[in-house]
Protein backbone atom coordinates (compact mmCIF):
# COMPACT_ATOMS: atom_id res chain seq x y z
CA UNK A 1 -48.58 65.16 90.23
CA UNK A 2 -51.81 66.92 89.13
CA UNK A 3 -54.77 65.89 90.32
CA UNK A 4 -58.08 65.90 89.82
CA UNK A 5 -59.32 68.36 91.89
CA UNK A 6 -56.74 70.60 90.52
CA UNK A 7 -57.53 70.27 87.27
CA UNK A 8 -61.73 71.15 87.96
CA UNK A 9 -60.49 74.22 90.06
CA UNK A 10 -58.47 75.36 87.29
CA UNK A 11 -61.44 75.57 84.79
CA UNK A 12 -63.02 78.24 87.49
CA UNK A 13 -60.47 81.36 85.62
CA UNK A 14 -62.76 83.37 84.36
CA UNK A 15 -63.03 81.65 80.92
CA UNK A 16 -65.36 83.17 78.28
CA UNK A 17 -67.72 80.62 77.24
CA UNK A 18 -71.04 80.90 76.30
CA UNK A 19 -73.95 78.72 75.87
CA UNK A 20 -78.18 78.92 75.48
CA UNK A 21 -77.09 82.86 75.12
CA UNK A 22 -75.97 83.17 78.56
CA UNK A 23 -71.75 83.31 79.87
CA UNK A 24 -71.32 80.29 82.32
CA UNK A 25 -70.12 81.50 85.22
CA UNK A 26 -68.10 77.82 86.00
CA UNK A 27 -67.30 75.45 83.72
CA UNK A 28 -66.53 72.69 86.19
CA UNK A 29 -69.79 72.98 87.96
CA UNK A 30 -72.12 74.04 85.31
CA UNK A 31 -75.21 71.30 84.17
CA UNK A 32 -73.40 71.69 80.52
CA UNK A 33 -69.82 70.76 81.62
CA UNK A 34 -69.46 69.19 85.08
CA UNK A 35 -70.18 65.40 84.35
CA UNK A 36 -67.18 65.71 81.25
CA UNK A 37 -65.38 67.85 83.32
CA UNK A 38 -65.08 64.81 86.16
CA UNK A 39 -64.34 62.68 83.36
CA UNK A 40 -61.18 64.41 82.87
CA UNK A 41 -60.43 64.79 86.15
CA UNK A 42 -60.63 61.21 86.42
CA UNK A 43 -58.06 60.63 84.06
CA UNK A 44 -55.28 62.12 86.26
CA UNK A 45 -56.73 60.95 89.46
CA UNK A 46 -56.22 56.92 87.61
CA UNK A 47 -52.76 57.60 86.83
CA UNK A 48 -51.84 59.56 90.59
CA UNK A 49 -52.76 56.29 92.31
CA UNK A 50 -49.73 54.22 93.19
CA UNK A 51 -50.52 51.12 91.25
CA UNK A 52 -50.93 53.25 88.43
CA UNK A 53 -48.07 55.54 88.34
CA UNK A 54 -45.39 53.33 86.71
CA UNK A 55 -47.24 52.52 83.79
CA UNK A 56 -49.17 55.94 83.36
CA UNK A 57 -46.53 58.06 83.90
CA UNK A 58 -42.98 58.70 83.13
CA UNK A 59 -40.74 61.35 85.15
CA UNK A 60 -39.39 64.15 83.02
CA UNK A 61 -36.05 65.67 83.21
CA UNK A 62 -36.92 68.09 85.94
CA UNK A 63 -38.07 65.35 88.05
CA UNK A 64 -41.86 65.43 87.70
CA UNK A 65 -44.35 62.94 86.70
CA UNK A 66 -46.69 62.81 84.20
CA UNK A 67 -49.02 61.63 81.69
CA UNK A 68 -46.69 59.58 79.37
CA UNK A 69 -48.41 61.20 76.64
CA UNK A 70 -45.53 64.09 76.72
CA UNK A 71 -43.33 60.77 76.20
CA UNK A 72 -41.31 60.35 73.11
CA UNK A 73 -40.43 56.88 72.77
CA UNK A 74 -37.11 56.61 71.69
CA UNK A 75 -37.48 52.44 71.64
CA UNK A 76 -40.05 50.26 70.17
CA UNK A 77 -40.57 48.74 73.54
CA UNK A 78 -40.90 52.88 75.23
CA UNK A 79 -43.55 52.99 72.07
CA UNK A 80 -45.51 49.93 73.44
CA UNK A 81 -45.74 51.13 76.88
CA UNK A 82 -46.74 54.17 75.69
CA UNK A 83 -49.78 53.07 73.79
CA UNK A 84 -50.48 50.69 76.93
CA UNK A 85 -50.93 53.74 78.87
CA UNK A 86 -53.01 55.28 76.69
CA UNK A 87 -55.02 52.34 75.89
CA UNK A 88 -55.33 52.41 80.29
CA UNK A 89 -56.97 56.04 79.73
CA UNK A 90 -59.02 55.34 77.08
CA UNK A 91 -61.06 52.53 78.29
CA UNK A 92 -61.89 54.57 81.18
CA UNK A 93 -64.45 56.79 78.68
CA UNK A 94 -64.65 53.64 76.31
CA UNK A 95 -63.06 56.11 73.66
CA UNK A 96 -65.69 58.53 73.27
CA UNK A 97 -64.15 61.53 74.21
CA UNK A 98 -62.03 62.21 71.17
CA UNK A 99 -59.99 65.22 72.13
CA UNK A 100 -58.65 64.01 75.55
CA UNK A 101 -55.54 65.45 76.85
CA UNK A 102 -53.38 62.77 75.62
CA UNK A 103 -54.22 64.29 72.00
CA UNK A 104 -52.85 67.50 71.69
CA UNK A 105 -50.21 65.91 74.34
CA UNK A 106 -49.09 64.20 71.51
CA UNK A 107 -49.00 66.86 68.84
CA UNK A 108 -46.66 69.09 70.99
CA UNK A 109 -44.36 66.51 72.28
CA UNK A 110 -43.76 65.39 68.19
CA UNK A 111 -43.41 69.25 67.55
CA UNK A 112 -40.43 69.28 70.04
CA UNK A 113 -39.62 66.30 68.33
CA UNK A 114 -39.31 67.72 64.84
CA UNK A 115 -37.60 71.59 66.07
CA UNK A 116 -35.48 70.80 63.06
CA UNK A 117 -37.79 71.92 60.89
CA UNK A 118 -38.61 75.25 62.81
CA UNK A 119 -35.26 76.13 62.57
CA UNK A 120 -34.61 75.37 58.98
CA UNK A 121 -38.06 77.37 57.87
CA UNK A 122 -38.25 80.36 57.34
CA UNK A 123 -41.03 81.75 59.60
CA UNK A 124 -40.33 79.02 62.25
CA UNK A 125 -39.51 79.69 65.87
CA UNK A 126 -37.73 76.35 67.21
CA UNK A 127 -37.19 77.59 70.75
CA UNK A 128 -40.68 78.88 71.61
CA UNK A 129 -41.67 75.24 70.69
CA UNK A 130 -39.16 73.59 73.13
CA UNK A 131 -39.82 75.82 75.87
CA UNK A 132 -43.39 75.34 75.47
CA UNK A 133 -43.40 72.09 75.57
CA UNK A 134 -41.33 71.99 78.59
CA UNK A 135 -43.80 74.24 80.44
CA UNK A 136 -47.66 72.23 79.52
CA UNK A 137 -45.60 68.79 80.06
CA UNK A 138 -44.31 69.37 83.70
CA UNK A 139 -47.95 70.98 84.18
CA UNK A 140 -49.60 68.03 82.44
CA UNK A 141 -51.84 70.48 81.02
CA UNK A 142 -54.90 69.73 78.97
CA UNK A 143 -54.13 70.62 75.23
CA UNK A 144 -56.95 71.82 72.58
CA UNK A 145 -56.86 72.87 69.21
CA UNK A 146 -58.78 74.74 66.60
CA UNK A 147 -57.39 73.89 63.03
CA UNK A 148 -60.32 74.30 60.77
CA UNK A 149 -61.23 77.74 59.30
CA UNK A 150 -65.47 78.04 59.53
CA UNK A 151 -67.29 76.57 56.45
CA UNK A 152 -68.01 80.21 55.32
CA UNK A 153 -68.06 79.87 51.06
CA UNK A 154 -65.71 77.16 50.29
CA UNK A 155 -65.69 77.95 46.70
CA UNK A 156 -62.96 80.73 47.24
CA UNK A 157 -59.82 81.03 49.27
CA UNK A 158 -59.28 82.39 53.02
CA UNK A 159 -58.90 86.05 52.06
CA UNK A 160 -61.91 86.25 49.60
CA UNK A 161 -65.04 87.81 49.05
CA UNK A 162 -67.36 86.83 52.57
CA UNK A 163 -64.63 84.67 53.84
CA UNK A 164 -61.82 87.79 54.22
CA UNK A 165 -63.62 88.98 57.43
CA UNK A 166 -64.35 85.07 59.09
CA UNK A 167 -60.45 83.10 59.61
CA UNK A 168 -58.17 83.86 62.34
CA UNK A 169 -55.39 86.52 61.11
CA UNK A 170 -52.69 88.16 62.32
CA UNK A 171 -53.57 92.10 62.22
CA UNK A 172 -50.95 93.55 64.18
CA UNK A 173 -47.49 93.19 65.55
CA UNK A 174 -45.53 94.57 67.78
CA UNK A 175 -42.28 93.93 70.72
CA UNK A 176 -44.43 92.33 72.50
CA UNK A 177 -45.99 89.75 70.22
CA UNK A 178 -49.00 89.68 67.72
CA UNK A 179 -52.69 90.15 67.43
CA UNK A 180 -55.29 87.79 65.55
CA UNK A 181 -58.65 88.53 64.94
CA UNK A 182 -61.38 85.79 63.23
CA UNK A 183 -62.74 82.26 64.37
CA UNK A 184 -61.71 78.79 64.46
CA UNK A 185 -63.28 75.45 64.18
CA UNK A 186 -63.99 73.01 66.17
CA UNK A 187 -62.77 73.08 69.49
CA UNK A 188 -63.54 69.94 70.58
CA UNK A 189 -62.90 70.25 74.29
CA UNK A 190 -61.98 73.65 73.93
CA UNK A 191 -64.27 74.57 77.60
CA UNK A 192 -62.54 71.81 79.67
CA UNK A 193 -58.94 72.29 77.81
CA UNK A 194 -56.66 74.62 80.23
CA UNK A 195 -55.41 75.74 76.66
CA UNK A 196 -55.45 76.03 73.04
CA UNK A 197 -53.62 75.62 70.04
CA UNK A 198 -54.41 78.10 66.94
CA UNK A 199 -52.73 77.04 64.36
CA UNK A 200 -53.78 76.26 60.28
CA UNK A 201 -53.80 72.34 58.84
CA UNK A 202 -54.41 73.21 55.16
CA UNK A 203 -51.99 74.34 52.68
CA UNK A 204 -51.70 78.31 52.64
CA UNK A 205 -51.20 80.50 49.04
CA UNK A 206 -48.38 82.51 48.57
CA UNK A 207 -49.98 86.03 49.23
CA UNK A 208 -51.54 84.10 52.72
CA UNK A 209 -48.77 84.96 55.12
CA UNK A 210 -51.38 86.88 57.40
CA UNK A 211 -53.02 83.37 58.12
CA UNK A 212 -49.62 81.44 59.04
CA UNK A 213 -49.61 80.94 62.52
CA UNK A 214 -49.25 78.55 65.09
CA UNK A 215 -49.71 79.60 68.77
CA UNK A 216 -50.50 78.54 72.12
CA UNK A 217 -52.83 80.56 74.49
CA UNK A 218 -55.01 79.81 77.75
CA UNK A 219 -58.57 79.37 77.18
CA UNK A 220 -58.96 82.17 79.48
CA UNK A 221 -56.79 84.95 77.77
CA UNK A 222 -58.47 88.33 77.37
CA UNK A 223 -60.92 88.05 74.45
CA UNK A 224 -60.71 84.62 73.68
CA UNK A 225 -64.65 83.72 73.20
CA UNK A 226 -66.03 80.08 73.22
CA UNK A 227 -69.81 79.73 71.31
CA UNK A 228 -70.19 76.19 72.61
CA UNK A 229 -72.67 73.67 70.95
CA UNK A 230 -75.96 72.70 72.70
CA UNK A 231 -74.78 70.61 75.43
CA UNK A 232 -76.23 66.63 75.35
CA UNK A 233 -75.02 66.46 78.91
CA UNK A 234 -76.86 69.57 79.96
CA UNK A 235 -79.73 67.46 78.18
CA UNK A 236 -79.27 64.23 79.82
CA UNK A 237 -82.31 63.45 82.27
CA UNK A 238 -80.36 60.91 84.27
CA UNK A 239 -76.93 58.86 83.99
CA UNK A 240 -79.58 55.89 83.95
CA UNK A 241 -81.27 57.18 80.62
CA UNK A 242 -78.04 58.51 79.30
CA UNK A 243 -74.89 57.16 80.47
CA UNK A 244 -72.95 58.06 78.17
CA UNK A 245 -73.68 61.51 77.46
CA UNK A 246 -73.44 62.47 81.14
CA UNK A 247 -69.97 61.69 81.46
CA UNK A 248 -68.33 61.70 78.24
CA UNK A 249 -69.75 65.00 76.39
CA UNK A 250 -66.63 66.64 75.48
CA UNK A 251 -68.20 69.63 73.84
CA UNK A 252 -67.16 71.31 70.88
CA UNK A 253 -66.90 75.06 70.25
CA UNK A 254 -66.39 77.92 67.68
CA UNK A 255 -64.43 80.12 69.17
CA UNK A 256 -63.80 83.88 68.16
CA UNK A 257 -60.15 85.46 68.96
CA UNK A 258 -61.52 89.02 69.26
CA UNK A 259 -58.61 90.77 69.30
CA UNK A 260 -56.03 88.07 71.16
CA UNK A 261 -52.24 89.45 72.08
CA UNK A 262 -50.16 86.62 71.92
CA UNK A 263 -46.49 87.01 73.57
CA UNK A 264 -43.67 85.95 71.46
CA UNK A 265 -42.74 83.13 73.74
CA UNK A 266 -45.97 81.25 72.54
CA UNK A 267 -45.66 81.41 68.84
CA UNK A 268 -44.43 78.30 67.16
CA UNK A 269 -44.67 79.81 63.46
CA UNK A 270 -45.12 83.16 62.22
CA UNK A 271 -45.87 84.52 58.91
CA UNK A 272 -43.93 81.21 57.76
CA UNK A 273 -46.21 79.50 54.60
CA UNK A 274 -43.71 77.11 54.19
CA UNK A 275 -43.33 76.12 57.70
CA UNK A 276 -46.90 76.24 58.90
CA UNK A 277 -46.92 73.09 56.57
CA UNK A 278 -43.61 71.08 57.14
CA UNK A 279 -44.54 71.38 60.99
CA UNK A 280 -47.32 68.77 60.47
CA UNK A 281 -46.05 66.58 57.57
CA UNK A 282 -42.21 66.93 57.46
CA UNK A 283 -41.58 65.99 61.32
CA UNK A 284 -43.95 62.86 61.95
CA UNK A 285 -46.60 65.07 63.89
CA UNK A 286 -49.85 64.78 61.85
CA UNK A 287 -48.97 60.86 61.88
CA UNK A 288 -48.18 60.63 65.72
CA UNK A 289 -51.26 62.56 67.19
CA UNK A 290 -53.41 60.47 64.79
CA UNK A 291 -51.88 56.98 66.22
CA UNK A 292 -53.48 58.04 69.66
CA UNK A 293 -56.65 58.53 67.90
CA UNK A 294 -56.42 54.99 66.46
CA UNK A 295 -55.39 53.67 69.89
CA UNK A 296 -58.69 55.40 71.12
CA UNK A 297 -60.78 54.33 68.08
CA UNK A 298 -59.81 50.81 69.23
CA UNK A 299 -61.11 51.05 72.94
CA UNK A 300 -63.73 52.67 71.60
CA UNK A 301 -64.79 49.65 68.67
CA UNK A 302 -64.26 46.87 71.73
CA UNK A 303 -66.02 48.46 73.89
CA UNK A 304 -69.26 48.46 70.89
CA UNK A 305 -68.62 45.24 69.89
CA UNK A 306 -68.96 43.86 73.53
CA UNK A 307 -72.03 46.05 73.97
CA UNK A 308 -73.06 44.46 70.39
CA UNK A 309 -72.77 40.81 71.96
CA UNK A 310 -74.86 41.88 75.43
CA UNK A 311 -77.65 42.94 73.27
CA UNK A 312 -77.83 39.64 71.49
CA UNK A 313 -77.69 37.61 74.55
CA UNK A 314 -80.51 40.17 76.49
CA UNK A 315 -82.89 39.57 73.37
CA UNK A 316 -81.53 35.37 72.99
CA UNK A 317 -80.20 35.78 69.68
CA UNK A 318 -76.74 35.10 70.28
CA UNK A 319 -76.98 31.50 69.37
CA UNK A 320 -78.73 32.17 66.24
CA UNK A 321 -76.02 31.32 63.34
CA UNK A 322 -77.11 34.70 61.36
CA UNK A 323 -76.30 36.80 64.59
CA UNK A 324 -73.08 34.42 65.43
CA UNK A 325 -71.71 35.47 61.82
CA UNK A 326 -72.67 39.00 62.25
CA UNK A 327 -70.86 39.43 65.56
CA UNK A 328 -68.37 37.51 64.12
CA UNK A 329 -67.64 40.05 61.45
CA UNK A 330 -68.14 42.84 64.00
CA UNK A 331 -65.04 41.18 66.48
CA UNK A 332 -62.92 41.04 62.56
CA UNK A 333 -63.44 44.81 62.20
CA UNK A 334 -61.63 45.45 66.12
CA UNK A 335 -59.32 43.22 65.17
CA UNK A 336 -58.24 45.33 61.84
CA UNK A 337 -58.08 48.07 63.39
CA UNK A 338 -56.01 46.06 66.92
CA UNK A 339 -53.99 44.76 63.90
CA UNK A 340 -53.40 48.44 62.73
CA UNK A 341 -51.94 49.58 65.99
CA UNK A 342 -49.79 47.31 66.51
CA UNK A 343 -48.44 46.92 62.80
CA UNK A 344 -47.63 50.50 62.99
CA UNK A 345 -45.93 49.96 65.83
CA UNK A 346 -43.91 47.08 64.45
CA UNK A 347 -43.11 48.85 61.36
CA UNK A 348 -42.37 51.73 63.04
CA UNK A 349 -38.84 53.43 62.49
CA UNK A 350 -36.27 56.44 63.64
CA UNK A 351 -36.74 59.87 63.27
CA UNK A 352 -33.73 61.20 65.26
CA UNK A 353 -33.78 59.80 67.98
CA UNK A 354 -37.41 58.64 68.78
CA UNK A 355 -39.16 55.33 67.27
CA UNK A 356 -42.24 56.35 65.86
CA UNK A 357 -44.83 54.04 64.53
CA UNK A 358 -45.53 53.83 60.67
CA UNK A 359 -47.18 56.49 58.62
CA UNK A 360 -48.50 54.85 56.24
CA UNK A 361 -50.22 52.03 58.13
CA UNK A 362 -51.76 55.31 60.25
CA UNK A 363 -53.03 56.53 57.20
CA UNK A 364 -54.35 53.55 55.82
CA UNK A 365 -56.07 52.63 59.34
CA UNK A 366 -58.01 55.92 59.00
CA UNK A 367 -59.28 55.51 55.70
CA UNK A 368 -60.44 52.36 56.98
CA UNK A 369 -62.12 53.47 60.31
CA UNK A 370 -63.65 56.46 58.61
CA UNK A 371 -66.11 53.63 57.02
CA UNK A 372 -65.88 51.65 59.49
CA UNK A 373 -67.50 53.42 62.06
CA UNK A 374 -71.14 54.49 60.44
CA UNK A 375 -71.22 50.66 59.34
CA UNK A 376 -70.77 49.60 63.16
CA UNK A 377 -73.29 52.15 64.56
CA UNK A 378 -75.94 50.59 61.78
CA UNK A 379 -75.03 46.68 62.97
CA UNK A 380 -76.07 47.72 66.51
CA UNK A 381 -79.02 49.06 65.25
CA UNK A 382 -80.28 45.93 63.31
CA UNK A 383 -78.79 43.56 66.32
CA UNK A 384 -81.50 45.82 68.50
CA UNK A 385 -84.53 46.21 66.28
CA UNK A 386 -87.14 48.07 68.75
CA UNK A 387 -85.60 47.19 71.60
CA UNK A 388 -83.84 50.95 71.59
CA UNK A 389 -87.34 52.52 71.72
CA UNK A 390 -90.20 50.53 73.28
CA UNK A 391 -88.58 51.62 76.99
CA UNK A 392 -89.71 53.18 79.57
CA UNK A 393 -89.75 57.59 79.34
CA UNK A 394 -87.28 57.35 82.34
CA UNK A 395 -86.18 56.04 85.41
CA UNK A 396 -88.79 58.14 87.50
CA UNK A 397 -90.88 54.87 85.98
CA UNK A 398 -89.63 52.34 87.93
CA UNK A 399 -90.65 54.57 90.88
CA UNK A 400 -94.12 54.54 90.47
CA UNK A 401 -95.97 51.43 91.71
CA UNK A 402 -99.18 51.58 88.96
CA UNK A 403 -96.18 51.08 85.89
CA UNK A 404 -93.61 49.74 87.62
CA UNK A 405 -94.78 46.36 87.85
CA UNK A 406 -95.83 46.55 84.26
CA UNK A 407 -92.44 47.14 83.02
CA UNK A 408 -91.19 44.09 84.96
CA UNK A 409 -93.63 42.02 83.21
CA UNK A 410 -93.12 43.59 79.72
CA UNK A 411 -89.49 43.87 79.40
CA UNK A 412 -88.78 40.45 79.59
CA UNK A 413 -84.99 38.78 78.42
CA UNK A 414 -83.66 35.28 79.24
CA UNK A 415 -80.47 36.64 80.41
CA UNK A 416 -81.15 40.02 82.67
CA UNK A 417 -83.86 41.46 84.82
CA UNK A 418 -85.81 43.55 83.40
CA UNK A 419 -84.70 46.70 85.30
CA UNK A 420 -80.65 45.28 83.53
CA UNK A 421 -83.31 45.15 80.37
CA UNK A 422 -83.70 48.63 80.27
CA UNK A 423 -80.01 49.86 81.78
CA UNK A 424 -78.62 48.05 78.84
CA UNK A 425 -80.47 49.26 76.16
CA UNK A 426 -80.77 52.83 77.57
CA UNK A 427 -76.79 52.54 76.93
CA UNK A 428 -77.43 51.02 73.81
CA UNK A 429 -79.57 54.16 72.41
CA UNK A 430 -76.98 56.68 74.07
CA UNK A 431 -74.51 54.64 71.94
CA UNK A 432 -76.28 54.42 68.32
CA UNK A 433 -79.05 56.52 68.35
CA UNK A 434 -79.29 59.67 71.09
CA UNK A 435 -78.29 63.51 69.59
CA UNK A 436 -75.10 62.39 71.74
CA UNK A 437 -74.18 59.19 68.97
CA UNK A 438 -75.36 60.62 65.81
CA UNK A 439 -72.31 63.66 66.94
CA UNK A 440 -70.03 60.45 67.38
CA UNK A 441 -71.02 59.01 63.87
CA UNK A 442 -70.06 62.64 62.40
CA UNK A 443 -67.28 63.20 64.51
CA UNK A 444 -65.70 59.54 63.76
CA UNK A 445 -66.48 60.12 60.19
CA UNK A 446 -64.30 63.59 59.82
CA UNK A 447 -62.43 64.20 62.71
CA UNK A 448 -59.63 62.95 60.32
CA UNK A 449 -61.08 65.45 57.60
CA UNK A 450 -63.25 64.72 54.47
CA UNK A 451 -62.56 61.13 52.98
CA UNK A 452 -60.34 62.53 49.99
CA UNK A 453 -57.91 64.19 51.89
CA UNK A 454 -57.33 60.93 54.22
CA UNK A 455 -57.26 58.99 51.25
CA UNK A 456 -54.86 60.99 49.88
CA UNK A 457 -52.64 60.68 52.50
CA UNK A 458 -52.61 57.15 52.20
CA UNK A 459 -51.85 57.21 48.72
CA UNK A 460 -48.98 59.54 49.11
CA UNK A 461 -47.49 57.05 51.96
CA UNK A 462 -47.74 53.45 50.27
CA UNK A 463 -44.94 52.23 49.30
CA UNK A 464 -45.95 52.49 45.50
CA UNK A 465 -42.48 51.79 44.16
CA UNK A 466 -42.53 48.46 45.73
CA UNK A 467 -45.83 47.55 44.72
CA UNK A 468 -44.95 48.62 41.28
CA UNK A 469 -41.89 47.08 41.11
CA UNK A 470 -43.41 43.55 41.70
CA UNK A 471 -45.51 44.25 38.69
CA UNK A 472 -43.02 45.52 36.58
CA UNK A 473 -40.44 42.42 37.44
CA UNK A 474 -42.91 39.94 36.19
CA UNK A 475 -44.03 42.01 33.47
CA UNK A 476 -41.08 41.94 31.94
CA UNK A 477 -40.16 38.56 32.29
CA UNK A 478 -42.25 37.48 29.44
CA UNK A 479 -43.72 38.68 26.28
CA UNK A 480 -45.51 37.82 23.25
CA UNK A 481 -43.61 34.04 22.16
CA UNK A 482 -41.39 33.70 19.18
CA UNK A 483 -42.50 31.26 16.79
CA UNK A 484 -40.85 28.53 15.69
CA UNK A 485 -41.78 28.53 12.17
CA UNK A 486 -44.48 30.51 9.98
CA UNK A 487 -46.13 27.15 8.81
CA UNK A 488 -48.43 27.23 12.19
CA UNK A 489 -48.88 30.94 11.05
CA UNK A 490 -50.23 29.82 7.30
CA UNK A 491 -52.22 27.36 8.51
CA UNK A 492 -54.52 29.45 10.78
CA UNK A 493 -54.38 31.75 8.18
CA UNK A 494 -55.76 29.59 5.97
């Protein structure tokens, strides 16, 4: 099984990635990376320990263990344990980093899932996708992708004006394989992933054939080039100040394929319009690798909603019947979204084979969580009042005998110490309020894309015939009433 350590020496391949206008020489060990970097490599260190094994990991046909996000459940009980492994992963970064390797995991496992529709398409190449997904699962590698073409001028297409010069393309082709040029947005996790997916989300026009294509490549292939965002970890004064943005800053990254060869062998579509589209929406996989993120988004609101609860009892407002009620309605929004999960589960159904959970129930959970999630963020806020700011600059305070006594007396709470005063609502700001959370409160807004797109995927995946239906069979089961004679008419008449 992989471990830890062999994941962090991996990252040391000469990957280009470049940050503060410098090219770190070590991803694993640089300020920027290291603390998210041991977060990962925490996740398969949990699942290599013994009493973990069985429930994080399954063994694959060629006898090797791994994450059981490769898994496809072909039961709704394999489904369950599936989600209870990923649930085990997820709590250890209390779902905040978004793009762990049980993401993209997912994506390729349902793509294997769905070869059907590779080899129907034209432009589709079924048994790149199998072997593929063979190779990253008995290596448990960690997955990225870049789906998103740059802003650039979104008033015109791919291929116009400004824009023609900016998306990843293919520009030549050869025996061996093909050559893209352009960028790609946003690689979240792109510098810690051991590789990434290029690939296209939206729907492509019929003269885009140059932009169809879906392909796998290490994040260290020959000019592959990372532009990562400033780092919040590289930031973070302490783990005491900022314990959340120590560990769990995931990174995100435009990356430029500056001329990238990419063999045959690791090209899912090619010049295929039709196909770069089906691959996502005709086999389940859009749906699938979303579910993880609503298993995540659910560690991740539990995990607030406790935090939401500790600040109320540090301050002694948990009592109070206006905070009770607020908390209240806090521990109902988890429980929509716990309700989700598992009523997408429950509903779930065949395709082939495997027992997938329920699209539409996905789609309506992330319509739902896309508001959801700003709405928490500004609870937390109003549980805390000041609280978040009137702390002490840093933990270097508590080490100074002049203050130090001083902030004993000052940050007072009926519940902790005040050094546990401080810890907690040091977490509390790295949570709602640091650079580190306002990224979250964008990222959990749109990760999914902009709010009319989701929406639209619910609509297109509720059951509107049904719904309908129940109108229609009541509608016409009455109607205006006959009358039994015209003298009522006359006499209103008159």
């Amino acid at each position: 099984m992989r471990s830890g350590a062999d994941y962090v020496q991996g990252l040391n391949d000469g990957r280009c990635v470049f940050l503060n206008g410098e090219r770190v020489p070590d991803v694993g060990r640089h300020a920027a990376f290291k603390g998210a970097a041991a977060s990962v490599a925490g996740l398969y260190d949990f699942q290599a320990r013994p009493e973990n094994i069985e429930r994080s990991t399954f063994e694959t046909p060629t006898g090797v263990r791994v994450s059981r996000a490769w898994q496809m459940p072909t039961s709704y009980e394999e489904l369950v344990r599936r989600r209870e492994a990923l649930v085990a992963w997820a709590e250890l970064h209390h779902g905040f980093m978004g793009r762990s390797p049980d993401h993209v995991a997912s994506t390729i496992a349902c793509m294997a899932a769905g070869a059907d529709v590779y080899r129907r398409l034209e432009g589709g190449r079924a048994g790149a996708v199998l072997d593929y997904y063979a190779y990253a699962r008995d290596r448990d590698l960690y997955l990225s992708y870049v789906i998103i073409d740059p802003q650039g001028d979104r008033s015109k297409g791919a291929g116009e004006g400004g824009n023609a010069d900016v998306a990843v393309r293919i520009v030549d082709e050869d025996e061996g394989g093909v050559t893209i040029r352009g960028a790609k947005m946003l690689g979240t996790g792109a510098a810690l992933s051991d590789e990434v997916m290029v690939t296209t989300l939206r729907p492509l026009g019929p003269t885009e054939e140059r932009y169809a294509l879906t392909a796998m490549l290490p994040i260290a292939a020959k000019g592959v080039k990372l532009m990562s965002r400033r780092s919040y970890e590289q930031a973070a004064t302490s783990a005491f100040d900022y314990p959340l943005s120590s560990r769990f800053d995931e990174n995100d990254a435009l990356i430029y394929f500056d001329d990238v060869k990419i063999p045959w062998d690791r090209i899912f579509v090619h010049r295929g319009i039709a196909a770069q589209l089906a691959q996502w929406h005709e086999a389940p996989v859009h749906a699938f690798q979303n579910y993880q993120a609503e298993i995540r988004l659910m560690v991740k609101l539990r995990f607030l909603v406790g935090l939401a609860h500790k600040i109320a009892d540090t301050i002694g407002t948990s009592a109070m019947p206006n905070v009770r009620q607020t908390l209240g309605e806090l521990a109902a929004d988890v429980g929509m979204i716990e309700a989700f999960v598992y009523g997408m589960e429950a509903k779930g159904s065949f395709y082939g084979s495997y027992f997938l959970p329920d699209r539409g129930l996905l789609y309506a959970a992330q319509v739902k969580g896309q508001a959801l999630y700003p709405r928490v963020i500004q609870t937390l806020r109003e549980l805390s009042g000041g609280g978040v700011i009137m702390l002490p600059s840093s933990v270097g305070d508590f080490a100074n005998p002049e203050i130090a006594d001083l902030i004993c007396r000052t940050q007072h709470s009926p519940a902790f110490s005040p050094e546990e005063r401080v810890q907690l609502f040091k977490l509390a700001w790295d949570a709602m309020g640091s650079e580190f959370a306002s990224r979250h409160v964008q990222y959990e807004t749109f990760y999914s894309g902009p709010r009319h797109v989701v929406a639209g995927m619910a609509y297109r995946t509720f059951d509107w015939a049904g719904a309908k239906g129940a109108v229609e069979g009541l509608f016409t089961s009455y109607g205006l009433p006959e009358p039994e004679s015209d003298a009522p008419l006359r006499a209103v008449a008159g």
